[in-house]
N, C-alpha and C. Protein backbone atom coordinates (compact mmCIF):
# COMPACT_ATOMS: atom_id res chain seq x y z
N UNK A 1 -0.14 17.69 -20.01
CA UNK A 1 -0.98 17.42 -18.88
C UNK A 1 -2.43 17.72 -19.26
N UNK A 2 -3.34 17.01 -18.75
CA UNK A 2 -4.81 17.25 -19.17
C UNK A 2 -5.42 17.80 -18.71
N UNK A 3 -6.09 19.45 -19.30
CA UNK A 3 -6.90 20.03 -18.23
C UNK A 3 -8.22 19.73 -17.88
N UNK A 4 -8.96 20.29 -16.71
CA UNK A 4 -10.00 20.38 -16.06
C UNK A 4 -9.82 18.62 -15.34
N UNK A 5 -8.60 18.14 -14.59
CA UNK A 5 -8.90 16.83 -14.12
C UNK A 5 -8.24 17.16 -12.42
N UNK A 6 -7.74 18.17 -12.65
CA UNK A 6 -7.38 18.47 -11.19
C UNK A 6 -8.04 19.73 -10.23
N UNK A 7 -7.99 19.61 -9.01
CA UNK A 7 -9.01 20.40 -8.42
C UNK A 7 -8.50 21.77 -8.17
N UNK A 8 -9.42 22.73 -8.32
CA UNK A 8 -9.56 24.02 -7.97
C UNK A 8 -8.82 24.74 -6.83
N UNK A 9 -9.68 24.42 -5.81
CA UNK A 9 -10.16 24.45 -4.32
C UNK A 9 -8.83 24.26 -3.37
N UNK A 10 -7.42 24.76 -3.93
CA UNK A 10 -6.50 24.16 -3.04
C UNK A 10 -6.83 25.77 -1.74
N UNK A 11 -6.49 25.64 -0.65
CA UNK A 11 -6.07 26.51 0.06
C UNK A 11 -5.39 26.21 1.36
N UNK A 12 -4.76 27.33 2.22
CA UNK A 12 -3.79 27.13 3.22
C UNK A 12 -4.74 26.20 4.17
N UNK A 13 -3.76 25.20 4.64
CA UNK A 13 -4.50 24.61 5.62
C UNK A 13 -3.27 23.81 6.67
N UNK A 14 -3.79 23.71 8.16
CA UNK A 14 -2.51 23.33 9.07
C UNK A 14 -2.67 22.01 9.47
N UNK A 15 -1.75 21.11 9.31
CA UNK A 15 -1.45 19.60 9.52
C UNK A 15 -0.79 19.65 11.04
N UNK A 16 -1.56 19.03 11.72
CA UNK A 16 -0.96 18.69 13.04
C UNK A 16 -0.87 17.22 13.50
N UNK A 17 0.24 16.93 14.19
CA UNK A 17 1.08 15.30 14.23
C UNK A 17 0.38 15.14 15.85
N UNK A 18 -0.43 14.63 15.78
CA UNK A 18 -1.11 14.27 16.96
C UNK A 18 -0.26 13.53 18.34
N UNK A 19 1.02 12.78 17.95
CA UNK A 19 1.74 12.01 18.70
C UNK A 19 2.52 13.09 19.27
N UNK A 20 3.02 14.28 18.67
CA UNK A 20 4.02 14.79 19.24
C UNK A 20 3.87 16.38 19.43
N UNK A 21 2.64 16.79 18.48
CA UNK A 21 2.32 17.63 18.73
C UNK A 21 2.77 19.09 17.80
N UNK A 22 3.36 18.43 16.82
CA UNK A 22 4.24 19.18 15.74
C UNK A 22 3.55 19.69 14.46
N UNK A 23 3.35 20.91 13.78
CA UNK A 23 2.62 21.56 12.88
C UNK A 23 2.86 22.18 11.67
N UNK A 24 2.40 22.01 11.05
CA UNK A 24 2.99 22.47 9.59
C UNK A 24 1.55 22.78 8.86
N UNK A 25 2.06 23.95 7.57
CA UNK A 25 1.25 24.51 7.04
C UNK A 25 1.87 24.11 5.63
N UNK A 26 0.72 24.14 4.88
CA UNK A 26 0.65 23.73 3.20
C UNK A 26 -1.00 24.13 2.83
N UNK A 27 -0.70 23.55 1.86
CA UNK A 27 -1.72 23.91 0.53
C UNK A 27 -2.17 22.59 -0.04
N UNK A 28 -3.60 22.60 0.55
CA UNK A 28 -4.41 21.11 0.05
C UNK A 28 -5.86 20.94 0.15
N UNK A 29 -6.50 20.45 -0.44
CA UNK A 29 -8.09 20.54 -0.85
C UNK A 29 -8.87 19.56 0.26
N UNK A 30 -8.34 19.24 1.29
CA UNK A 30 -9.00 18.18 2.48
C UNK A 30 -9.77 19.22 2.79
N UNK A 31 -11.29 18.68 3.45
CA UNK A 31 -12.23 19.10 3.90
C UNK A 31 -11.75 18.73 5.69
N UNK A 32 -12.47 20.15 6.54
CA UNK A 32 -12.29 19.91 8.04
C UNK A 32 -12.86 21.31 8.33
N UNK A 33 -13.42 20.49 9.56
CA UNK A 33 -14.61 21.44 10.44
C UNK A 33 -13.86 21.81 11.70
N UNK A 34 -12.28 21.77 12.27
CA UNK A 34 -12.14 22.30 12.71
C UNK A 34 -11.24 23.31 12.51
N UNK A 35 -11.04 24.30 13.38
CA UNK A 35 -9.28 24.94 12.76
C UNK A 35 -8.98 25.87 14.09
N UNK A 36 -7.60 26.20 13.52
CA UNK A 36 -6.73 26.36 14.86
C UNK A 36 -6.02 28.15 14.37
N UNK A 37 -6.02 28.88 15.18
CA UNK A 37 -5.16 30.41 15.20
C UNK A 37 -3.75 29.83 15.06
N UNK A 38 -3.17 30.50 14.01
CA UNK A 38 -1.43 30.42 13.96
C UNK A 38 -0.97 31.85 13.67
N UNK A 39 -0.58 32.13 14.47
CA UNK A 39 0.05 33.92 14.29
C UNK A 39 -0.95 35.15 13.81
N UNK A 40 -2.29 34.90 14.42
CA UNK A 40 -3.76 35.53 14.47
C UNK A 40 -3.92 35.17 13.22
N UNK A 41 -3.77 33.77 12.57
CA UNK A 41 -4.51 33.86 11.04
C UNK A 41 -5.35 32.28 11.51
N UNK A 42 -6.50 32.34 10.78
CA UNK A 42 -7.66 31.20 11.35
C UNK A 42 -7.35 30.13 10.18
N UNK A 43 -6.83 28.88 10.87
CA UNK A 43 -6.45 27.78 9.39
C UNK A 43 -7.59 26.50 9.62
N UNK A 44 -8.10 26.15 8.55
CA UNK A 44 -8.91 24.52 8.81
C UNK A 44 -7.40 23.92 9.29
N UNK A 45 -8.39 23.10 10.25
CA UNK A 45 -6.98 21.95 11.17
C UNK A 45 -7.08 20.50 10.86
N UNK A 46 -5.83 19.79 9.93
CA UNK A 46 -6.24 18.29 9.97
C UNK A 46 -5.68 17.54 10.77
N UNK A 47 -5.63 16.40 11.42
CA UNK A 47 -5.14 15.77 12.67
C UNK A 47 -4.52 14.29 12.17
N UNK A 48 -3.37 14.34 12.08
CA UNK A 48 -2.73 13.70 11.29
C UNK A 48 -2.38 12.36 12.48
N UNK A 49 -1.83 11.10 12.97
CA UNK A 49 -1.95 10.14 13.67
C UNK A 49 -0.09 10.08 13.81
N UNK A 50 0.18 9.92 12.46
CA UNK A 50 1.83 10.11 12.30
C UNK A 50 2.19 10.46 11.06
N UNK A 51 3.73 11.66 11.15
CA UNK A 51 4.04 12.67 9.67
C UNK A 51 5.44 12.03 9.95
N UNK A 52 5.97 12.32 9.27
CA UNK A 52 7.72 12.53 8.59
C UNK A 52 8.15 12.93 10.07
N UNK A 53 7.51 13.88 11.00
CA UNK A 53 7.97 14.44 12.33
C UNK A 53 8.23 12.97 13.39
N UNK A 54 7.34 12.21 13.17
CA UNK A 54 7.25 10.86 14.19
C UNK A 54 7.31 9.63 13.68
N UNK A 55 7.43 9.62 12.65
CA UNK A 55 7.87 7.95 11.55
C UNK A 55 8.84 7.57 12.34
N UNK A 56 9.12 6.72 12.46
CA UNK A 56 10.20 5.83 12.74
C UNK A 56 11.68 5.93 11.83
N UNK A 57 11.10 5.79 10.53
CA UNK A 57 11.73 6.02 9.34
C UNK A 57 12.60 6.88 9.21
N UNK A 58 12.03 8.46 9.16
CA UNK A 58 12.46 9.60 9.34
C UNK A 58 13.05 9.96 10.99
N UNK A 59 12.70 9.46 11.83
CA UNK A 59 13.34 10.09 13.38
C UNK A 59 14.47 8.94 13.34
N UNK A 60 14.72 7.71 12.97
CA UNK A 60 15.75 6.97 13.57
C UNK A 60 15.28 5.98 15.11
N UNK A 61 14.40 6.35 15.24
CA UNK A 61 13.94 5.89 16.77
C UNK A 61 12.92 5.03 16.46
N UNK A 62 12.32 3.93 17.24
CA UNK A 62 11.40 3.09 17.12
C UNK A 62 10.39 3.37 18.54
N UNK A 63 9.54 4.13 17.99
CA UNK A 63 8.52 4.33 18.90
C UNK A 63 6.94 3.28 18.69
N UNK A 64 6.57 3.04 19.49
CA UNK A 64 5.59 2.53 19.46
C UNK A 64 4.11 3.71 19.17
N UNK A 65 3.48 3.83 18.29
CA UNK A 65 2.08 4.16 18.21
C UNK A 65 0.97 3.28 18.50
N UNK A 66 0.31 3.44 19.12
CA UNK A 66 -1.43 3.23 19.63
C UNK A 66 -2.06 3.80 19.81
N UNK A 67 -3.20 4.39 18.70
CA UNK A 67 -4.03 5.44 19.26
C UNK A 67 -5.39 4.56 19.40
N UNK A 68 -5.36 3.41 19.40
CA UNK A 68 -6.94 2.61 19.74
C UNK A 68 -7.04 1.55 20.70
N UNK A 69 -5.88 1.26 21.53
CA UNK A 69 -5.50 0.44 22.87
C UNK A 69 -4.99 -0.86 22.61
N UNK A 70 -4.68 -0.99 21.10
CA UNK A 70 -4.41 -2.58 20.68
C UNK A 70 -3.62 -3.27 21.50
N UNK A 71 -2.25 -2.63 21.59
CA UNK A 71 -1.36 -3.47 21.69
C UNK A 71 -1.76 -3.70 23.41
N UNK A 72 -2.43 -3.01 24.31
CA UNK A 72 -3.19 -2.89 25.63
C UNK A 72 -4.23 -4.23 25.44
N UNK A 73 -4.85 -4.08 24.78
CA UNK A 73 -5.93 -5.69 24.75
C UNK A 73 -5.41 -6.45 24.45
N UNK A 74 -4.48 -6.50 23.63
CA UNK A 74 -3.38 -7.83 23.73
C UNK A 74 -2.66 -8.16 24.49
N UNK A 75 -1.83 -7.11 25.23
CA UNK A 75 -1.06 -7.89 26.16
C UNK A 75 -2.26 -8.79 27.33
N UNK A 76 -3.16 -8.04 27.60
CA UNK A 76 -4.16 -8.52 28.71
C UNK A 76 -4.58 -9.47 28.16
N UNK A 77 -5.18 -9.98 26.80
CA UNK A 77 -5.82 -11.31 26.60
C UNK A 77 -4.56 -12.10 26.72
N UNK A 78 -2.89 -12.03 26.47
CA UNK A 78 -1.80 -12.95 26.65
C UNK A 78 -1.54 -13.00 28.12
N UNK A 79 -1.93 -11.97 28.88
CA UNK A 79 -1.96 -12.33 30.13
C UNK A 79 -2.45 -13.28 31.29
N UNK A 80 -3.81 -13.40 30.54
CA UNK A 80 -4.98 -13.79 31.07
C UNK A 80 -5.15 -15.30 30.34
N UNK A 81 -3.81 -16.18 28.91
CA UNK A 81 -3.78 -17.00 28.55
C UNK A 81 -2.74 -17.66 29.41
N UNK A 82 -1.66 -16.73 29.61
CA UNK A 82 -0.63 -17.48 30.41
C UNK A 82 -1.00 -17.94 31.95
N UNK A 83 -2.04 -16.84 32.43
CA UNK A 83 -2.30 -17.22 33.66
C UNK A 83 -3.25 -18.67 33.78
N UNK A 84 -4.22 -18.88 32.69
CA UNK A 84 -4.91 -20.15 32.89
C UNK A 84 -4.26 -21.41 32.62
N UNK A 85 -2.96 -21.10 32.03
CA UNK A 85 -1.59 -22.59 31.39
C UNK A 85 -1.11 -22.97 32.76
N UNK A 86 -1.15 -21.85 33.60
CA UNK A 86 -0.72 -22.24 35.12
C UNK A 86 -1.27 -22.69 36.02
C-alpha cells in the first residue's frame, strides 16, 4: 500500500438518517459545522437523506423518499394536464 496518500484527520463522528431518524457513530474525515450530545460526549453531526436503516434494499419495504417536493409538482402539473384534456 502507498504511503502518505491517505488522510490523517479520521475522527468520531455521528451519521444521522434524516427519514427515520436513526444514528450511528463511526470514524470519518467529513467536514460539519454542526453536532449533536450522545451520552454527554459532543460529536460533529452529518445528515444523511437515506442509510442501510431506510434503503429499500436493506428494509424489504418500498418507501417512497422526497426530500425536495418532486414527486408533489408532478402529480399537480399531471393534474392540471388531465384537467385541460377535459
Amino acid at each position: 500500500m502507498k504511503s502518505g496518500i491517505h488522510p490523517e484527520s479520521y475522527r468520531t463522528v455521528v451519521f444521522k438518517d434524516m427519514s427515520n431518524g436513526e444514528t450511528f457513530i463511526s470514524r470519518s474525515t467529513v467536514n460539519s459545522k454542526e453536532t449533536i450530545d450522545i451520552d454527554g460526549v459532543n460529536y460533529p453531526l452529518v445528515k444523511l437523506d437515506i442509510s442501510s436503516s431506510s434503503h429499500p434494499f436493506y428494509t424489504g419495504k418500498s418507501k417512497l423518499v422526497d426530500t425536495a417536493g418532486r414527486v408533489d409538482k408532478f402529480m399537480n402539473r399531471y393534474a392540471k394536464r388531465m384537467e385541460a384534456k377535459k
